[in-house]
Protein backbone atom coordinates (compact mmCIF):
# COMPACT_ATOMS: atom_id res chain seq x y z
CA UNK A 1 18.31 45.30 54.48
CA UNK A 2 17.22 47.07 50.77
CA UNK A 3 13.63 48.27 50.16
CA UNK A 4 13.21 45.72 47.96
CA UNK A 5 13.88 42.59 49.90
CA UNK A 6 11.79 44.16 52.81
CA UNK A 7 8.69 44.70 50.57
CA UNK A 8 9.61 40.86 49.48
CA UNK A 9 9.46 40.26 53.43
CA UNK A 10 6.06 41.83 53.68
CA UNK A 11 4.17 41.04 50.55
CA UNK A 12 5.00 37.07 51.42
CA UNK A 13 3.83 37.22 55.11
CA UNK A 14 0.42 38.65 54.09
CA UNK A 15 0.12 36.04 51.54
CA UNK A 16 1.44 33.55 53.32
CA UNK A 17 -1.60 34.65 55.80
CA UNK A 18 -3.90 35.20 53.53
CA UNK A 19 -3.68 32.22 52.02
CA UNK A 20 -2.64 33.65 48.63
CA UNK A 21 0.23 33.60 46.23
CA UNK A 22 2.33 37.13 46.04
CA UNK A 23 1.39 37.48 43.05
CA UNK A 24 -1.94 38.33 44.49
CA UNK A 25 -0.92 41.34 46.79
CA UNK A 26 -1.22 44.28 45.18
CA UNK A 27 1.23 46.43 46.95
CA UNK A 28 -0.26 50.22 45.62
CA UNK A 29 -3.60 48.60 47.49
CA UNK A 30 -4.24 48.85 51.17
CA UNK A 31 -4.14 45.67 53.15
CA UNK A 32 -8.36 45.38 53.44
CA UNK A 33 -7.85 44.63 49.23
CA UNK A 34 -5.66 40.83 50.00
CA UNK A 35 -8.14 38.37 49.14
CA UNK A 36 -8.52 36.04 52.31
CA UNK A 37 -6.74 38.56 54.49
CA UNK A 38 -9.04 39.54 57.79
CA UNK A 39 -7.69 41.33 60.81
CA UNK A 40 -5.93 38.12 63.16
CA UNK A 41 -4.71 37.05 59.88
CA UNK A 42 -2.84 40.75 59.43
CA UNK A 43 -2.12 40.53 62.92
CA UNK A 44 -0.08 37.44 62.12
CA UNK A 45 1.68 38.43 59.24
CA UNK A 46 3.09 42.06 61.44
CA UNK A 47 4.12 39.64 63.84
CA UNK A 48 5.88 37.58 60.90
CA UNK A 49 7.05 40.63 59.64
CA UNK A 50 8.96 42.10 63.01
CA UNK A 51 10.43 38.48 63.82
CA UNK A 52 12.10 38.49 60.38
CA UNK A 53 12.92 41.55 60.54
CA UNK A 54 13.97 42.30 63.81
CA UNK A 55 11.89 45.24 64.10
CA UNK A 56 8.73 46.23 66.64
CA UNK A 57 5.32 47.67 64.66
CA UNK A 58 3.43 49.48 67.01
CA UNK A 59 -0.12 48.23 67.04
CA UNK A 60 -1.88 51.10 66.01
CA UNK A 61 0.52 51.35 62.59
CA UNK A 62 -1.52 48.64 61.21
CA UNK A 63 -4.89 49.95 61.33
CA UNK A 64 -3.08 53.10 60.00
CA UNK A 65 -0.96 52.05 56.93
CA UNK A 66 -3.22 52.90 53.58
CA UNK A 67 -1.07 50.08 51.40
CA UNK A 68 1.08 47.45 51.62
CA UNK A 69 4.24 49.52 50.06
CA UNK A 70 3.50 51.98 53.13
CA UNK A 71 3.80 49.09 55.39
CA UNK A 72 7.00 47.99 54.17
CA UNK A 73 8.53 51.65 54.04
CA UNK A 74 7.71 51.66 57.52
CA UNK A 75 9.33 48.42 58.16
CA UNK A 76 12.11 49.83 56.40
CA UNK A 77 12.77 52.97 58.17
CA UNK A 78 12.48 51.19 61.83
CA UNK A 79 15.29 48.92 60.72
CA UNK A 80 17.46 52.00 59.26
CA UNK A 81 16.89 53.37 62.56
CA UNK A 82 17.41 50.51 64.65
CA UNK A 83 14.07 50.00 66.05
CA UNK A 84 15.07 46.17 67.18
CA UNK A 85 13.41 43.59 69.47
């Protein structure tokens, strides 16, 4: 899957969470700056995130990731490497 359509992937299952268009996820922010978002609603949207993508976020990553772009280079790289479910 490209960069791009994994940041797509990401950006819409925080908003989608956060009750927010995509528009309003800025992706050079971390994911504390989504209007709406709180923790079980980020804890939703990883677990949106790995069944779309077929991929397994460990649970510390999220408490770790700085922005959303981070997040989805992460998601990125597990799926280059083949980290399915």
């Amino acid at each position: 899957m490209s960069a791009t359509k994994t940041l797509d992937i990401v950006v819409r299952a925080l908003a989608e969470q956060a009750g927010v268009s995509a528009a309003d996820v800025d992706t050079a922010k971390p994911l504390s700056a989504i209007p709406g978002i709180e923790s079980v609603k980020a804890l939703r949207a990883i677990t949106d995130i790995e069944d779309e993508c077929g991929v397994v976020i460990p649970d510390d990553f999220l408490f770790e990731t700085a922005t959303v772009n981070e997040l989805a280079e992460f998601v990125a790289s597990l799926e280059r490497e083949g980290t399915s479910v």
